[in-house]
N, C-alpha and C. Protein backbone atom coordinates (compact mmCIF):
# COMPACT_ATOMS: atom_id res chain seq x y z
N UNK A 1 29.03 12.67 38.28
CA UNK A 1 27.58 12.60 38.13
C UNK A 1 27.26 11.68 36.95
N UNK A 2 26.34 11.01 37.37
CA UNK A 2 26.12 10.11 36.14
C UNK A 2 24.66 9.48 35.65
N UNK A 3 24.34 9.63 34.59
CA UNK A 3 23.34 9.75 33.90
C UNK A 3 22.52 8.36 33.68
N UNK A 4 21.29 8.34 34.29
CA UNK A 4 20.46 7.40 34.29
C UNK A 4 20.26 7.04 32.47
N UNK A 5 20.28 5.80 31.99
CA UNK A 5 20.30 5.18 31.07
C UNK A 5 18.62 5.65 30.67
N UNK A 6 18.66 5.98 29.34
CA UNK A 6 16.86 6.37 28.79
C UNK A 6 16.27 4.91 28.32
N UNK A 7 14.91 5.15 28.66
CA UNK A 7 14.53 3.56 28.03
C UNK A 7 14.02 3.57 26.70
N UNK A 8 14.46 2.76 26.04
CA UNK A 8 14.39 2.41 24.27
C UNK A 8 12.95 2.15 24.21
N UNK A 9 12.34 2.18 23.29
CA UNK A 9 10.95 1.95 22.83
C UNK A 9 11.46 1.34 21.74
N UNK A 10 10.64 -0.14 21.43
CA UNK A 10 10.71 -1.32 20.68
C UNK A 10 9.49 -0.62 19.86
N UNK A 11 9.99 -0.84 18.69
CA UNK A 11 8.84 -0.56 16.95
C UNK A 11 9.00 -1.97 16.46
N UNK A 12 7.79 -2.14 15.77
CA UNK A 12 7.57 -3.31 14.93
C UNK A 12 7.35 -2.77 14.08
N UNK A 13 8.14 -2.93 12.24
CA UNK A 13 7.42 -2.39 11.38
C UNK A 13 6.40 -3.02 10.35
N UNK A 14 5.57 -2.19 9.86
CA UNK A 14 4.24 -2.82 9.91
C UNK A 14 4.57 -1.73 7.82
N UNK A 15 3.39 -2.93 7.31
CA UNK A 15 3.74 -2.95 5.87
C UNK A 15 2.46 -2.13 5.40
N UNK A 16 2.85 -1.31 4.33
CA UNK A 16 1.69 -0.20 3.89
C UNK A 16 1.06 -0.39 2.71
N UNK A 17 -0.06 -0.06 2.12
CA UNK A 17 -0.68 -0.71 1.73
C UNK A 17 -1.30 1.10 0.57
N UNK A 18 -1.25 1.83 -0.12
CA UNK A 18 -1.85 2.49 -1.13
C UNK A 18 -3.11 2.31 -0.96
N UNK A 19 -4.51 3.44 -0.49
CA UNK A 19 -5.53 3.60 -0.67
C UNK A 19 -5.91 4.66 -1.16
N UNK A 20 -6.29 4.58 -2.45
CA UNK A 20 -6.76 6.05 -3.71
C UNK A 20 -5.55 6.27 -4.12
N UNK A 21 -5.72 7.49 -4.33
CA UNK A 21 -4.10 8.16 -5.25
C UNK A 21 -3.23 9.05 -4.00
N UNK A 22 -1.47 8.53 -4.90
CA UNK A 22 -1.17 9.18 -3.91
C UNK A 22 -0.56 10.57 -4.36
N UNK A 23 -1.45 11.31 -5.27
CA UNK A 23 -0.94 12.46 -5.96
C UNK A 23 -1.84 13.37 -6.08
N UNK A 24 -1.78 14.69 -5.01
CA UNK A 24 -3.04 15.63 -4.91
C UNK A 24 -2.71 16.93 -5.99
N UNK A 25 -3.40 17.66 -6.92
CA UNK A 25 -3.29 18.29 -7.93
C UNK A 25 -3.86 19.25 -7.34
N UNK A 26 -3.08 20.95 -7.16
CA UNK A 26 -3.53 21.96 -7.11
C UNK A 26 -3.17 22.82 -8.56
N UNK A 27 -4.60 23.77 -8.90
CA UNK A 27 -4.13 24.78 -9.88
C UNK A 27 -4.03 25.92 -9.16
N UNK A 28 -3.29 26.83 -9.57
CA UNK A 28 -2.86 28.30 -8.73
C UNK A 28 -3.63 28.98 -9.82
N UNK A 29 -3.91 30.27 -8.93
CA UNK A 29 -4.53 31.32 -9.87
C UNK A 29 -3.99 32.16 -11.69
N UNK A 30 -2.67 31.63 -11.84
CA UNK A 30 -2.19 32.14 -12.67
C UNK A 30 -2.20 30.91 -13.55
N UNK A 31 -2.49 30.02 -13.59
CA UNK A 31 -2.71 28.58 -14.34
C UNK A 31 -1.88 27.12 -13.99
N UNK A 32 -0.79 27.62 -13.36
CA UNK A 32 0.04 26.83 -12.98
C UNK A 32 -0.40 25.60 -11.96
N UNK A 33 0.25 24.81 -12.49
CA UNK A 33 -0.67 23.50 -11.44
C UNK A 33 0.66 22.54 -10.37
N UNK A 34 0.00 22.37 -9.38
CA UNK A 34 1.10 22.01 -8.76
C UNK A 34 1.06 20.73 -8.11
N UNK A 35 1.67 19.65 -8.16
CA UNK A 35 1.69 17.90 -7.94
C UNK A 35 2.02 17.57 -6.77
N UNK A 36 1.45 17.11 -5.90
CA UNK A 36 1.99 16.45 -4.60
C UNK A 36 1.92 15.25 -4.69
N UNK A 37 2.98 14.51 -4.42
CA UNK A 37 2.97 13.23 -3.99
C UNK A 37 3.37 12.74 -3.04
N UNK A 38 2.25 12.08 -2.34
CA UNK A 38 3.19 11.48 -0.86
C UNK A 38 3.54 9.80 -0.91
N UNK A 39 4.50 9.84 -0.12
CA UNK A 39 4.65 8.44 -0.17
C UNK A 39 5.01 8.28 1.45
N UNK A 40 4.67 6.63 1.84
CA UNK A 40 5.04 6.58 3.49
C UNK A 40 6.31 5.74 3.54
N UNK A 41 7.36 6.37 3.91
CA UNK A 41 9.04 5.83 4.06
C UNK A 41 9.02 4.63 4.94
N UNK A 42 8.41 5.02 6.04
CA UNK A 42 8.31 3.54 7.12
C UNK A 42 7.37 4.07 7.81
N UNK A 43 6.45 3.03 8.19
CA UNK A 43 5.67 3.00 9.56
C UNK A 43 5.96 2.08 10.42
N UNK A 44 5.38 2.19 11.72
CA UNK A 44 6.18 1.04 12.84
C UNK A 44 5.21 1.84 13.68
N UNK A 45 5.07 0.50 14.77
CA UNK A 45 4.06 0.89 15.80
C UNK A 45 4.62 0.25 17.20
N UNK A 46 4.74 1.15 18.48
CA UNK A 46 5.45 0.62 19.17
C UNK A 46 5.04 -0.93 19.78
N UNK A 47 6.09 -1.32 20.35
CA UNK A 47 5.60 -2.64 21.22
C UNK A 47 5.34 -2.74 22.71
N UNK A 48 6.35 -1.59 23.21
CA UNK A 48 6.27 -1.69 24.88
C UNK A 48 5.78 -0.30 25.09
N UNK A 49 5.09 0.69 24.47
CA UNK A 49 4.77 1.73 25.15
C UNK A 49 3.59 2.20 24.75
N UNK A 50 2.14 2.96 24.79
CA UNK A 50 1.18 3.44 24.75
C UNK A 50 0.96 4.46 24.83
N UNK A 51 0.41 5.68 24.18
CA UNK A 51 0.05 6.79 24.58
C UNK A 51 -0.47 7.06 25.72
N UNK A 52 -0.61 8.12 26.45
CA UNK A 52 -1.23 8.42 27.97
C UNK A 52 -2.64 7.73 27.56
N UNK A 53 -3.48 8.10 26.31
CA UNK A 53 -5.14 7.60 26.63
C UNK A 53 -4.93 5.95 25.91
N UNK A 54 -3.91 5.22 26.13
CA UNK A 54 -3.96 4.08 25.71
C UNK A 54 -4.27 3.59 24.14
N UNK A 55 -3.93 4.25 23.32
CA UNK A 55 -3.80 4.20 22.02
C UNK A 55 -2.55 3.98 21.66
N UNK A 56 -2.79 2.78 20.63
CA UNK A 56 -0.94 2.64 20.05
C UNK A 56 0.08 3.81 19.81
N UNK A 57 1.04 4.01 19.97
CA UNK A 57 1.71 4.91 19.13
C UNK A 57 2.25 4.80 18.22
N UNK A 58 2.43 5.48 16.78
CA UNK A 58 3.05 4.88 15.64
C UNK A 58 4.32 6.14 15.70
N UNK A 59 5.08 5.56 14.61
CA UNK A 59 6.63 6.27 13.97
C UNK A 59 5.95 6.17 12.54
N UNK A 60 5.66 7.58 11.70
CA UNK A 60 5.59 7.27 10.71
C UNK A 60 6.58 8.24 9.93
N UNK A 61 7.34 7.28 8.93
CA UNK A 61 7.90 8.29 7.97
C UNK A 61 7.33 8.71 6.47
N UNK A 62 7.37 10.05 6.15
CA UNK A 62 7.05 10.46 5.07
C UNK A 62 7.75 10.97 4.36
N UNK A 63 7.41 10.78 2.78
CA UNK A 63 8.29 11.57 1.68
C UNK A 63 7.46 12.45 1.07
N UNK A 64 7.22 13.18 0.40
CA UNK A 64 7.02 14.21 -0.56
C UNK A 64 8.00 14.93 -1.47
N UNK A 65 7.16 14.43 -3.20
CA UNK A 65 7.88 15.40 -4.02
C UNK A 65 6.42 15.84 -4.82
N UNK A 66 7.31 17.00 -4.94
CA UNK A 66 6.55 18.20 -5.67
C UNK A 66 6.99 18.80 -6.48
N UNK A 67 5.94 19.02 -7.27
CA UNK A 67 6.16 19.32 -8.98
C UNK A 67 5.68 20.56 -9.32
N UNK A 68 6.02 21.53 -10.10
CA UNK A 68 5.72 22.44 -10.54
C UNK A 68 5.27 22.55 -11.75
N UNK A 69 4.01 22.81 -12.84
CA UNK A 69 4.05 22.43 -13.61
C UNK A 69 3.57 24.32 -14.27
N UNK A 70 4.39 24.97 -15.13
CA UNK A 70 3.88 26.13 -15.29
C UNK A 70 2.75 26.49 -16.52
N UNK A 71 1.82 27.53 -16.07
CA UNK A 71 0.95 27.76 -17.04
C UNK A 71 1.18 27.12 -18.82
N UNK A 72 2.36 27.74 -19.17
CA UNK A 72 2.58 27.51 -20.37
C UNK A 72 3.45 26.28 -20.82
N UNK A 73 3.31 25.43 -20.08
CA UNK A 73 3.87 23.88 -19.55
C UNK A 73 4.62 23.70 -20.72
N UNK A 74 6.20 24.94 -20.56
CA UNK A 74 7.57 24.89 -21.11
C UNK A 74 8.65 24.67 -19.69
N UNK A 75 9.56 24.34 -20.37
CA UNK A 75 10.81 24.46 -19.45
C UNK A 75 11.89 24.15 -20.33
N UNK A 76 13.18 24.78 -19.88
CA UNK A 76 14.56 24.75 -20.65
C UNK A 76 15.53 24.11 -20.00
N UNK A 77 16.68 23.42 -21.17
CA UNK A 77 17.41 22.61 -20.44
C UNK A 77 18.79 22.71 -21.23
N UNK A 78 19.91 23.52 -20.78
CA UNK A 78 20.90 24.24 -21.58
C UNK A 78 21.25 23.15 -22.55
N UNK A 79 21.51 23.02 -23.88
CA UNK A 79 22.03 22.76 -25.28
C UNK A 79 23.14 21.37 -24.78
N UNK A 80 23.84 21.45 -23.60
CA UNK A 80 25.11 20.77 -23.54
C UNK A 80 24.53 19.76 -22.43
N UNK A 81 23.60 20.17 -22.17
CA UNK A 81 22.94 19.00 -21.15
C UNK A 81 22.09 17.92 -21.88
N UNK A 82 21.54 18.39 -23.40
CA UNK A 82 21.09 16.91 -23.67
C UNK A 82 21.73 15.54 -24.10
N UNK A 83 20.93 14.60 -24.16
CA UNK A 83 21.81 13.62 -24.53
C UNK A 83 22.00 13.26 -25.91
N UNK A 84 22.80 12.34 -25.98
CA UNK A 84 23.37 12.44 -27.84
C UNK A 84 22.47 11.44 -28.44
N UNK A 85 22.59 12.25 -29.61
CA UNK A 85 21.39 11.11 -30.21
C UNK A 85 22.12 9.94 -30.75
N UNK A 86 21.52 8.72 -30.64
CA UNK A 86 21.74 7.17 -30.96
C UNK A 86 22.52 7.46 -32.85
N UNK A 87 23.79 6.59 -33.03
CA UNK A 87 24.39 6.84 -34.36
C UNK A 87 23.41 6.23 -35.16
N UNK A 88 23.73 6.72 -36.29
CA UNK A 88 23.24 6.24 -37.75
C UNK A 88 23.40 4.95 -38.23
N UNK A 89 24.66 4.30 -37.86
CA UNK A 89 25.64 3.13 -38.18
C UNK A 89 24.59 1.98 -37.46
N UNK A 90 23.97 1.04 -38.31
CA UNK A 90 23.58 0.29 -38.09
C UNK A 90 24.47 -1.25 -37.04
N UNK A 91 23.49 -1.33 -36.22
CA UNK A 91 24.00 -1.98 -35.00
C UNK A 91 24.71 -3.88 -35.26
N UNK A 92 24.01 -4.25 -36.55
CA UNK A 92 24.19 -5.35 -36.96
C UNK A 92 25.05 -5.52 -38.42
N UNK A 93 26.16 -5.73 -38.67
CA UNK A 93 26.72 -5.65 -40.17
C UNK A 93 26.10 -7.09 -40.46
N UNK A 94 25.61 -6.78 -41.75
CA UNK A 94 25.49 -8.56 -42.91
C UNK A 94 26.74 -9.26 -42.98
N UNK A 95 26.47 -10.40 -42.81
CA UNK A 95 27.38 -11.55 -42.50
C UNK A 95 28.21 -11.52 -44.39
């Protein structure tokens, strides 16, 4: 038995363009505020195929990161994880 080949749909990708911000700010009831940012990974709009009511169809990809920012806008970062501070020893000796 053997399997009829599926037909590929051709995308053109098409270049995006930032309108307003792309970072929506919620505060939660306990004070904490929380950051969305979207960003669009790829868009592309097909070439050989149409929706049933004849409207383009697009491929769009999206990212989102999100931030937590807490009421008392602390956070900890264990002792051995920071980085070292720059030496004392001046970077240039006098000739």
């Amino acid at each position: 038995m053997s399997k009829v080949p599926e037909e590929n749909i051709e995308f053109k990708i098409l270049e995006t363009k930032l309108v307003g911000s792309d970072t929506v700010v919620f505060r939660l009831e306990d004070g904490a505020m929380v950051k969305i940012k979207v960003d669009i990974e790829r868009a592309a709009v097909a070439t050989n195929y149409k929706n049933p009511d004849g409207t383009p169809h697009y491929n769009i990809g999206t990212g989102l990161r999100l931030t937590v920012v807490p009421s008392d806008k602390k956070f900890y970062i264990p002792k051995s994880q920071l980085p070292k501070p720059p030496s004392k020893e001046p970077t240039m000796k006098p000739i």
